[in-house]
Protein backbone atom coordinates (compact mmCIF):
# COMPACT_ATOMS: atom_id res chain seq x y z
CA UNK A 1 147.38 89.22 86.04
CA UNK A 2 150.81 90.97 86.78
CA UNK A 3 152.84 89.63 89.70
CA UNK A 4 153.98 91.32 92.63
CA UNK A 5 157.77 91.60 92.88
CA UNK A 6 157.55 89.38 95.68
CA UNK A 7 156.18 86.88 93.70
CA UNK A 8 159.02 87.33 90.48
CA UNK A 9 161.98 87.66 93.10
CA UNK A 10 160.24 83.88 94.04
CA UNK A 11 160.55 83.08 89.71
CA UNK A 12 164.04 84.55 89.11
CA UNK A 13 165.50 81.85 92.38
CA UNK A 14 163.17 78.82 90.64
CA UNK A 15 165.49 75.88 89.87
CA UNK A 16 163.47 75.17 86.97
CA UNK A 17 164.80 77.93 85.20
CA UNK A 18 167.08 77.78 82.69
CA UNK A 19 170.69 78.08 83.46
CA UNK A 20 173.42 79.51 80.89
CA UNK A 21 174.83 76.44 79.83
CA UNK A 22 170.92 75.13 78.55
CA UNK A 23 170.84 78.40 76.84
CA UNK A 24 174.76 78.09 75.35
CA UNK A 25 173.61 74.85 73.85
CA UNK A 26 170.25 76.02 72.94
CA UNK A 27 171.12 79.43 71.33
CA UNK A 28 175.02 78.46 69.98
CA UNK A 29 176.93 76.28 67.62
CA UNK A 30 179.75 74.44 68.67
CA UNK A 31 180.38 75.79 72.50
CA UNK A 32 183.98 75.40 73.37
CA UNK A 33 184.81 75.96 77.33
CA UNK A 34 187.74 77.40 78.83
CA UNK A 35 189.06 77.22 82.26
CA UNK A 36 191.00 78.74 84.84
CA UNK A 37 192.29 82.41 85.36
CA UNK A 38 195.98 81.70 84.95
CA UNK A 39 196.47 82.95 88.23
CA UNK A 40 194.63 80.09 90.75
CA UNK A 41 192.31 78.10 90.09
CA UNK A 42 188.95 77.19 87.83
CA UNK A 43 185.62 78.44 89.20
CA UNK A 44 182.92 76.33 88.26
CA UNK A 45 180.43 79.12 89.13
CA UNK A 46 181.33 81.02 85.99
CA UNK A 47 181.35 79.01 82.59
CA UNK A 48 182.53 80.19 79.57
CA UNK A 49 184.84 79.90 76.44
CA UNK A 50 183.64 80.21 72.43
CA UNK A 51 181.03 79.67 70.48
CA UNK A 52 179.06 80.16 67.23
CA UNK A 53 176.02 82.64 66.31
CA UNK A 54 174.76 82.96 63.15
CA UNK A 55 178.02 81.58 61.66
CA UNK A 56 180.28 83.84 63.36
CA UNK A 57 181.95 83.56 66.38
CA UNK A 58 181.47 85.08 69.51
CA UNK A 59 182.75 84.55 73.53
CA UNK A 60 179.86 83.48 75.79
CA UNK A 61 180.06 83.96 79.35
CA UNK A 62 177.54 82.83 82.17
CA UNK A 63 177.15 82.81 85.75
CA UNK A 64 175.82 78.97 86.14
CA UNK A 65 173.66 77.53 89.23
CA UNK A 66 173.16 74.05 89.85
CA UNK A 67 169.90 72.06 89.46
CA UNK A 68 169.81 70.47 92.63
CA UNK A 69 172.10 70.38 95.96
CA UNK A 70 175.12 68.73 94.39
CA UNK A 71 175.43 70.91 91.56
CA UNK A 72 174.80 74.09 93.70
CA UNK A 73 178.01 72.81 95.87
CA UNK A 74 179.99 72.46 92.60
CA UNK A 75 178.48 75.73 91.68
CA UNK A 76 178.95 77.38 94.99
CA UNK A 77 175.27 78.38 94.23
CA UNK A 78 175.99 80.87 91.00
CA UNK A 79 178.45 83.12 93.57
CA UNK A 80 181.65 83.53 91.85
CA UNK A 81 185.15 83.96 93.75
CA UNK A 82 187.46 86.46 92.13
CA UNK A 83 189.37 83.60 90.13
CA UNK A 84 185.76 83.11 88.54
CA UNK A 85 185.72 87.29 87.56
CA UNK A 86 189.60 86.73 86.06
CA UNK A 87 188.39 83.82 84.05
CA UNK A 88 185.57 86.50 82.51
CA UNK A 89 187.88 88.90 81.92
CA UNK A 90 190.56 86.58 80.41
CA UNK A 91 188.32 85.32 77.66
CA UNK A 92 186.74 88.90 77.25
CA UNK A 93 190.26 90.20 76.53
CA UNK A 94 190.87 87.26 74.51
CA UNK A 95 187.89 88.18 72.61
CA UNK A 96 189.07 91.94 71.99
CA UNK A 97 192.13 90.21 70.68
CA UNK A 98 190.32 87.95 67.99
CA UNK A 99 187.74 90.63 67.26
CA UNK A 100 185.26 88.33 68.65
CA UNK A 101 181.75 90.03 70.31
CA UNK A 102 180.95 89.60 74.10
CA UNK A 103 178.24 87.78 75.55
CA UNK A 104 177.32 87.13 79.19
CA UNK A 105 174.49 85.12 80.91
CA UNK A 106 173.44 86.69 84.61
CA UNK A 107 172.48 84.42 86.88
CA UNK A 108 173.51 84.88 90.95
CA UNK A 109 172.32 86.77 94.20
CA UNK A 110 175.70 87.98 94.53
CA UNK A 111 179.54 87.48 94.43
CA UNK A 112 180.76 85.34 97.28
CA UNK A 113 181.70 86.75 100.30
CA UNK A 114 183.53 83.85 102.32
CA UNK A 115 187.06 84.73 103.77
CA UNK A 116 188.85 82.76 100.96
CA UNK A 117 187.45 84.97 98.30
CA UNK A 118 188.21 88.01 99.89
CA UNK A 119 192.03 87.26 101.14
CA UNK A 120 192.34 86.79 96.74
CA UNK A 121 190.96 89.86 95.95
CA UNK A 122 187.29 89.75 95.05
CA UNK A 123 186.61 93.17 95.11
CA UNK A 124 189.69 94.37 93.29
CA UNK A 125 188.62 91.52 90.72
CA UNK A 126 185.06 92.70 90.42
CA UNK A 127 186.45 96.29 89.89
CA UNK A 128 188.95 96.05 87.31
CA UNK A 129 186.29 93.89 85.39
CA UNK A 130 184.12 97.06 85.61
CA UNK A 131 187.24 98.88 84.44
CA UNK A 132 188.18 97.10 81.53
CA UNK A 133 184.92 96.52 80.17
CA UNK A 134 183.83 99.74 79.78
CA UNK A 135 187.08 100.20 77.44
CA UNK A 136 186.36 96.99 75.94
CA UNK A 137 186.63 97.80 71.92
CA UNK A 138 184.21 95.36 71.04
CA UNK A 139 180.23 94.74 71.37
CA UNK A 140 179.38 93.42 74.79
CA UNK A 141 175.42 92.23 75.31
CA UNK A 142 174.50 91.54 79.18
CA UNK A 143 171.48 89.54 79.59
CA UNK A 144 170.03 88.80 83.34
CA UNK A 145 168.55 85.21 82.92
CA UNK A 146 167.92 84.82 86.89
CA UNK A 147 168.99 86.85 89.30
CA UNK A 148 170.91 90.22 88.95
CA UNK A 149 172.85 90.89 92.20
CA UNK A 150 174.63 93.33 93.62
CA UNK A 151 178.30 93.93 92.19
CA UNK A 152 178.26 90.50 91.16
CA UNK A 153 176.13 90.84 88.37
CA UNK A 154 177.56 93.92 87.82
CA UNK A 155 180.90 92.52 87.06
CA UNK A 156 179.42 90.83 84.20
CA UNK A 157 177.00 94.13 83.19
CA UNK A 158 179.34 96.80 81.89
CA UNK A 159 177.65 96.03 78.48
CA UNK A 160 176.59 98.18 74.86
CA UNK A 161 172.94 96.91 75.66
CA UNK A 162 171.61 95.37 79.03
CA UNK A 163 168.40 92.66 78.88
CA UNK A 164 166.40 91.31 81.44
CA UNK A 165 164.01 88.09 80.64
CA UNK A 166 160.37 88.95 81.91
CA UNK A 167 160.70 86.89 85.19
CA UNK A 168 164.10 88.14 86.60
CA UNK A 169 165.87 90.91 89.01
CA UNK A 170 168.07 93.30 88.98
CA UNK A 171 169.42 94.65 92.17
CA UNK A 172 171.88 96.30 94.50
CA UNK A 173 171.53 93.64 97.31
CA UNK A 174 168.78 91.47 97.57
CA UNK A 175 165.43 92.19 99.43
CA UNK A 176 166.27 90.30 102.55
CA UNK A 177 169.41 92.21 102.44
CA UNK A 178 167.57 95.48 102.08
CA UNK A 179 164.63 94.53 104.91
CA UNK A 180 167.98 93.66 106.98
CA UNK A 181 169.56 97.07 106.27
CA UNK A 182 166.65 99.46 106.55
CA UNK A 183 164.19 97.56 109.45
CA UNK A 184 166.28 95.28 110.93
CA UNK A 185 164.09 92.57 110.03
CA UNK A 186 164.60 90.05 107.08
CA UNK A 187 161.56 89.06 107.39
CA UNK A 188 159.77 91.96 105.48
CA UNK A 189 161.60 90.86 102.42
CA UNK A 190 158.10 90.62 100.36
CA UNK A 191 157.72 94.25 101.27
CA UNK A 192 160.97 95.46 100.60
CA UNK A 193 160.82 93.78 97.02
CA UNK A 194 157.73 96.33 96.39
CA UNK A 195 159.78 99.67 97.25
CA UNK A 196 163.09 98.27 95.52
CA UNK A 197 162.13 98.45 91.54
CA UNK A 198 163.77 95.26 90.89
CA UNK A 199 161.64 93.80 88.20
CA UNK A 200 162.20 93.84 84.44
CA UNK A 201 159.22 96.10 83.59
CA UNK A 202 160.08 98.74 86.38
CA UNK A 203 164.00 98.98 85.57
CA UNK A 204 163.15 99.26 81.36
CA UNK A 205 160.95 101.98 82.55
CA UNK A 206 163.81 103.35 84.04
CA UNK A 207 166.13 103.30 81.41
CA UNK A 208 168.32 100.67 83.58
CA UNK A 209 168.08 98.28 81.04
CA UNK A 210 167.03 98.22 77.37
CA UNK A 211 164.92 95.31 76.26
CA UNK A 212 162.64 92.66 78.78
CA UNK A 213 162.15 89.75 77.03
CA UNK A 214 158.77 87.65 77.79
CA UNK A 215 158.34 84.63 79.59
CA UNK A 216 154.70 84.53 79.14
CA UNK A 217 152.33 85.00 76.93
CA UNK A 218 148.52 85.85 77.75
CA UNK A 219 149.19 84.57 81.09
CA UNK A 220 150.82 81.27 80.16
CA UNK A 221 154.19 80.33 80.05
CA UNK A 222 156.04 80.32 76.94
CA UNK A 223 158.54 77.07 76.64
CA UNK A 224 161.98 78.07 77.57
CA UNK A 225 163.16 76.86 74.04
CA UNK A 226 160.60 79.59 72.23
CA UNK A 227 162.30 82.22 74.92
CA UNK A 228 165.78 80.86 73.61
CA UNK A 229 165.04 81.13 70.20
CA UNK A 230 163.63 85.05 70.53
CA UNK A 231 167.09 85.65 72.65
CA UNK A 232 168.64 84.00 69.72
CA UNK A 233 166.86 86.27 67.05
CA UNK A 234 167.59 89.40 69.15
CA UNK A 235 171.13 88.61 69.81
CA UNK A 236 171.88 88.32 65.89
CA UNK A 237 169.97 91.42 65.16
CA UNK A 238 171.76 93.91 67.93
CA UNK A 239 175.24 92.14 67.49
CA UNK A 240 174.67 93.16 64.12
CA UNK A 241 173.69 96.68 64.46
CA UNK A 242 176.58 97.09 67.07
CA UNK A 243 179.06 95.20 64.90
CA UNK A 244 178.89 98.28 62.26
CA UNK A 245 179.34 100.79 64.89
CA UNK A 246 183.01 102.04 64.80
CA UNK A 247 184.72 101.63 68.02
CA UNK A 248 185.15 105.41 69.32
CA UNK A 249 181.40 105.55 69.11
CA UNK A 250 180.58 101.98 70.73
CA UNK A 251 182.96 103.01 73.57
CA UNK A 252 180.82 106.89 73.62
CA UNK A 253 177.86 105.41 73.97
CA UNK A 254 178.77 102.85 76.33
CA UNK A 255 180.53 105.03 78.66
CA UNK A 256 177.17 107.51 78.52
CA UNK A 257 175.46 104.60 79.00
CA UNK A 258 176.03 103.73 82.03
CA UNK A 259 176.81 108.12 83.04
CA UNK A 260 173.28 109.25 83.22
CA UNK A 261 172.06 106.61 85.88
């Protein structure tokens, strides 16, 4: 029976989902983390640093939400301040450097919008990561594990290929944002969710993003480490396609890519 997008916006927030550091231990070999953007601080809400796939190695980068309330603090809930954006960028320029391909891990209803974030710049940050990754001369994979919003995913999305897992959103703002916006009423979230097209099915359709992977099979659930392992097996495979693509046409197609929306 297919869910209403009520019901997967409901799935994508589930703290029993995976978060990117149980699918950077799951998927990779040897995860090494880095921290800090060499220009404030260390923001615990975005994780990343090196790892291996296949045998070769790669940068990983997620957007990571706690488990329960004490994580979430540390986490700030999966909504990054700029420093968190810097650190991304960092190791994605260190990765251009090495040769290394990109990976990032979506996972947050937005970047955060508290006073602190914004007197340090967290919409110039979330720009020039849009900038810089579309020039980015190596093979960058976005996959939306949880939630997909707003600029904040964005900032991680400027990517060769862009995958959603079955259960997940993509989205400008979120629905109680949007039932804010339009009625005036946050309350007719469930019924903004059904006008948005925020659901994996309805965005591939679109042409938004290029592979859903499932979460269920005949109804049922598949275990997260089966969904891990197909991630796995699909990451080697494009990675591998896009690694023998020479860099004038990766950066083409990216930049058409994301030109026809």
């Amino acid at each position: 029976m297919n869910k209403t997008a009520h019901e997967v916006v409901q799935l994508a927030r589930a703290k029993e989902r995976w978060t990117s550091l149980d699918f950077f231990e799951e998927i990779f070999d040897g995860f090494q983390e880095f921290h800090g953007d060499r220009l404030f601080g260390d923001d615990e809400a975005i994780v990343g640093g090196v790892a291996s796939l296949a045998g070769k190695p790669v940068t990983v980068i997620g957007i990571q939400k706690g488990r329960d309330l004490q994580e979430n603090i540390q986490r700030n809930f999966g909504s990054p301040h700029p420093e968190g954006y810097r650190k991304a960028l960092r190791l994605m320029k260190q990765a251009e450097k090495f040769k290394r391909p990109v990976i990032t891990l979506i996972n947050t209803a937005g970047a955060y919008c508290g006073v602190g974030a914004e007197e340090r710049g967290e919409g110039e940050a979330i720009a020039k990561n849009l900038l810089e990754m579309s020039d980015l001369n190596v093979p960058i994979l976005a996959i939306i594990i949880g939630e997909g919003g707003s600029g904040g995913a964005l900032a991680l999305g400027v990517a060769d290929e862009v995958w959603m897992l079955e259960q997940t959103i993509y989205a400008i703002l979120s629905p109680e944002g949007f039932a804010s916006i339009l009625w005036k009423d946050g309350s007719r979230a469930a019924e903004a969710a059904e006008l948005m097209k925020i659901t994996a099915p309805e965005l591939h359709e679109l042409g938004i993003v290029d592979k859903v992977i499932p979460e269920t099979f005949n109804g049922e659930p598949i275990p997260w480490v089966k969904i891990a392992y197909m991630m796995k097996k699909s990451m080697i495979e494009k990675l591998t396609e896009l690694s023998q693509t020479d860099v004038t046409s990766l950066l083409e197609k990216r930049y058409e890519r994301f030109r026809k929306y």
